[in-house]
Protein backbone atom coordinates (compact mmCIF):
# COMPACT_ATOMS: atom_id res chain seq x y z
CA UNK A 1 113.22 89.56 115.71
CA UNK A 2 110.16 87.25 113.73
CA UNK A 3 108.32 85.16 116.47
CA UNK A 4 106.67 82.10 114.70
CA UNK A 5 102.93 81.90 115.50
CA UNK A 6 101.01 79.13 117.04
CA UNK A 7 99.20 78.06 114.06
CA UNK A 8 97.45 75.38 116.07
CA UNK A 9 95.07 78.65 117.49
CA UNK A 10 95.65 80.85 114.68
CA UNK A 11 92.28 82.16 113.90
CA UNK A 12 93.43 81.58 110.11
CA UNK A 13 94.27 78.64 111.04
CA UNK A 14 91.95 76.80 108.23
CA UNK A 15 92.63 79.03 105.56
CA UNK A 16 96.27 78.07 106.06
CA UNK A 17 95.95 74.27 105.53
CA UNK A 18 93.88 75.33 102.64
CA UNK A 19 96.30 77.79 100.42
CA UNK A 20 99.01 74.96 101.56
CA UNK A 21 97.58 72.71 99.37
CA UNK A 22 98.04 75.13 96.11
CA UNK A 23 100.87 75.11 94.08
CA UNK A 24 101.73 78.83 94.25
CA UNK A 25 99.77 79.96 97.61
CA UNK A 26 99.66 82.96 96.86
CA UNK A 27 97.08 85.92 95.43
CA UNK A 28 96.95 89.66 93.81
CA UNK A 29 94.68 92.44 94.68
CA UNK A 30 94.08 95.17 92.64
CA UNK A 31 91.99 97.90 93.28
CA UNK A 32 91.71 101.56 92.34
CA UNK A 33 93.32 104.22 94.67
CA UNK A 34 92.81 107.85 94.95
CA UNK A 35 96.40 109.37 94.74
CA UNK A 36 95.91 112.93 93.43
CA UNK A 37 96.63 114.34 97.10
CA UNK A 38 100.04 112.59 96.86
CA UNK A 39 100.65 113.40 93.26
CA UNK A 40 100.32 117.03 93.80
CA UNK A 41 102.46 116.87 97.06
CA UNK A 42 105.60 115.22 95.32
CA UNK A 43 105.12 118.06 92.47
CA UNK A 44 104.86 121.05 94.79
CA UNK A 45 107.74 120.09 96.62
CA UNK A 46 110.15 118.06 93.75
CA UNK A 47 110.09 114.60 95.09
CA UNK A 48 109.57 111.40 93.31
CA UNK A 49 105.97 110.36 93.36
CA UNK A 50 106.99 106.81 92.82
CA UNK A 51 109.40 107.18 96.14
CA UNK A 52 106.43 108.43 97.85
CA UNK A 53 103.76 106.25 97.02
CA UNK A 54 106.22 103.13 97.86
CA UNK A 55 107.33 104.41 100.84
CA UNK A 56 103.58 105.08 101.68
CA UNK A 57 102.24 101.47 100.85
CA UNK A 58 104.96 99.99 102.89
CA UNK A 59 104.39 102.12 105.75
CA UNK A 60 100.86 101.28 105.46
CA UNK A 61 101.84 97.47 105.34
CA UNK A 62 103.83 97.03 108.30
CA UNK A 63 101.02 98.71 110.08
CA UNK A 64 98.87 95.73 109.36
CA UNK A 65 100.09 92.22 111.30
CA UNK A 66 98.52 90.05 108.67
CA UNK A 67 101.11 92.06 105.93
CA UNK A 68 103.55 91.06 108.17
CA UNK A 69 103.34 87.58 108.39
CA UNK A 70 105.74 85.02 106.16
CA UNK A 71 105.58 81.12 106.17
CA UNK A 72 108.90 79.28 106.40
CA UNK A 73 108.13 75.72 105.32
CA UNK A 74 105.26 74.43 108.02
CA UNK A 75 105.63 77.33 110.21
CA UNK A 76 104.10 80.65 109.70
CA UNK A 77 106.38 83.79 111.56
CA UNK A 78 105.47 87.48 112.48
CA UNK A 79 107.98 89.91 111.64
CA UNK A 80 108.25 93.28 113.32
CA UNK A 81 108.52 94.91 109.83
CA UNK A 82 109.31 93.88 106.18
CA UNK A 83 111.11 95.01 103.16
CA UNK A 84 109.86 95.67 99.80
CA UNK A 85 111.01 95.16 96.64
CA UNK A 86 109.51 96.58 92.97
CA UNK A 87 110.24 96.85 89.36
CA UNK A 88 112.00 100.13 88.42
CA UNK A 89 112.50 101.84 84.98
CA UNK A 90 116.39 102.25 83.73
CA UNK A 91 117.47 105.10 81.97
CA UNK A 92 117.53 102.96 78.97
CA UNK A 93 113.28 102.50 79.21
CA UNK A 94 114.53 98.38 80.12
CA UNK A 95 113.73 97.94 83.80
CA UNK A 96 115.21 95.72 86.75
CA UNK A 97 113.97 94.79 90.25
CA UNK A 98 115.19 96.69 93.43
CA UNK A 99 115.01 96.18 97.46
CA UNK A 100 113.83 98.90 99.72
CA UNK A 101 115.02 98.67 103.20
CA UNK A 102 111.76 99.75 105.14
CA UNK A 103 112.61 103.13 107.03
CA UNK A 104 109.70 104.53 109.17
CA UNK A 105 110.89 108.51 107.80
CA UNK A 106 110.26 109.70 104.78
CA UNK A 107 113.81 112.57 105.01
CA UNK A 108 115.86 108.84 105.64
């Protein structure tokens, strides 16, 4: 269940006020990753690399509380994990958007 955080003594509490202000309050990161461990993995034993690399990064994400954190109007809430949702290719090389329910094991 989310539990909405006291943003009055949220150590963020600044940078919160400020990205309010913004239109779209919101920001990309991209940086390079190592994945040839991985890559080789989903080859040796026939899985999707793009299954495993997801379910990796979101694994990852609900490991970190500030990943975990949504803001519903005013209020900013902690949820004890999130979804994830990404662009996949159609057999027809178009591509739509899908939802991942977050599952903690890879076999699920």
């Amino acid at each position: 269940m989310p539990q909405q955080l006291d943003v009055s003594t949220w150590h963020r509490r600044d940078v919160d006020h400020l990205f309010k202000t913004y239109d779209i309050p919101f920001f990309n990161v991209t940086v390079n990753v190592d994945v040839t461990k991985a890559y080789h993995y989903a080859r040796e034993f026939n899985q999707s690399f793009f299954l495993l690399t997801l379910f990796d990064s979101i694994k990852v994400a609900n490991q970190i509380q500030n990943f975990r954190l949504r803001m519903k109007g005013e209020e900013v809430w902690e949820h004890e994990t999130i979804d994830c949702g990404s662009t996949v290719l159609l057999d027809d090389q178009s591509f739509s958007f899908a939802y991942f329910k977050y599952v903690d094991d890879w076999a699920a």
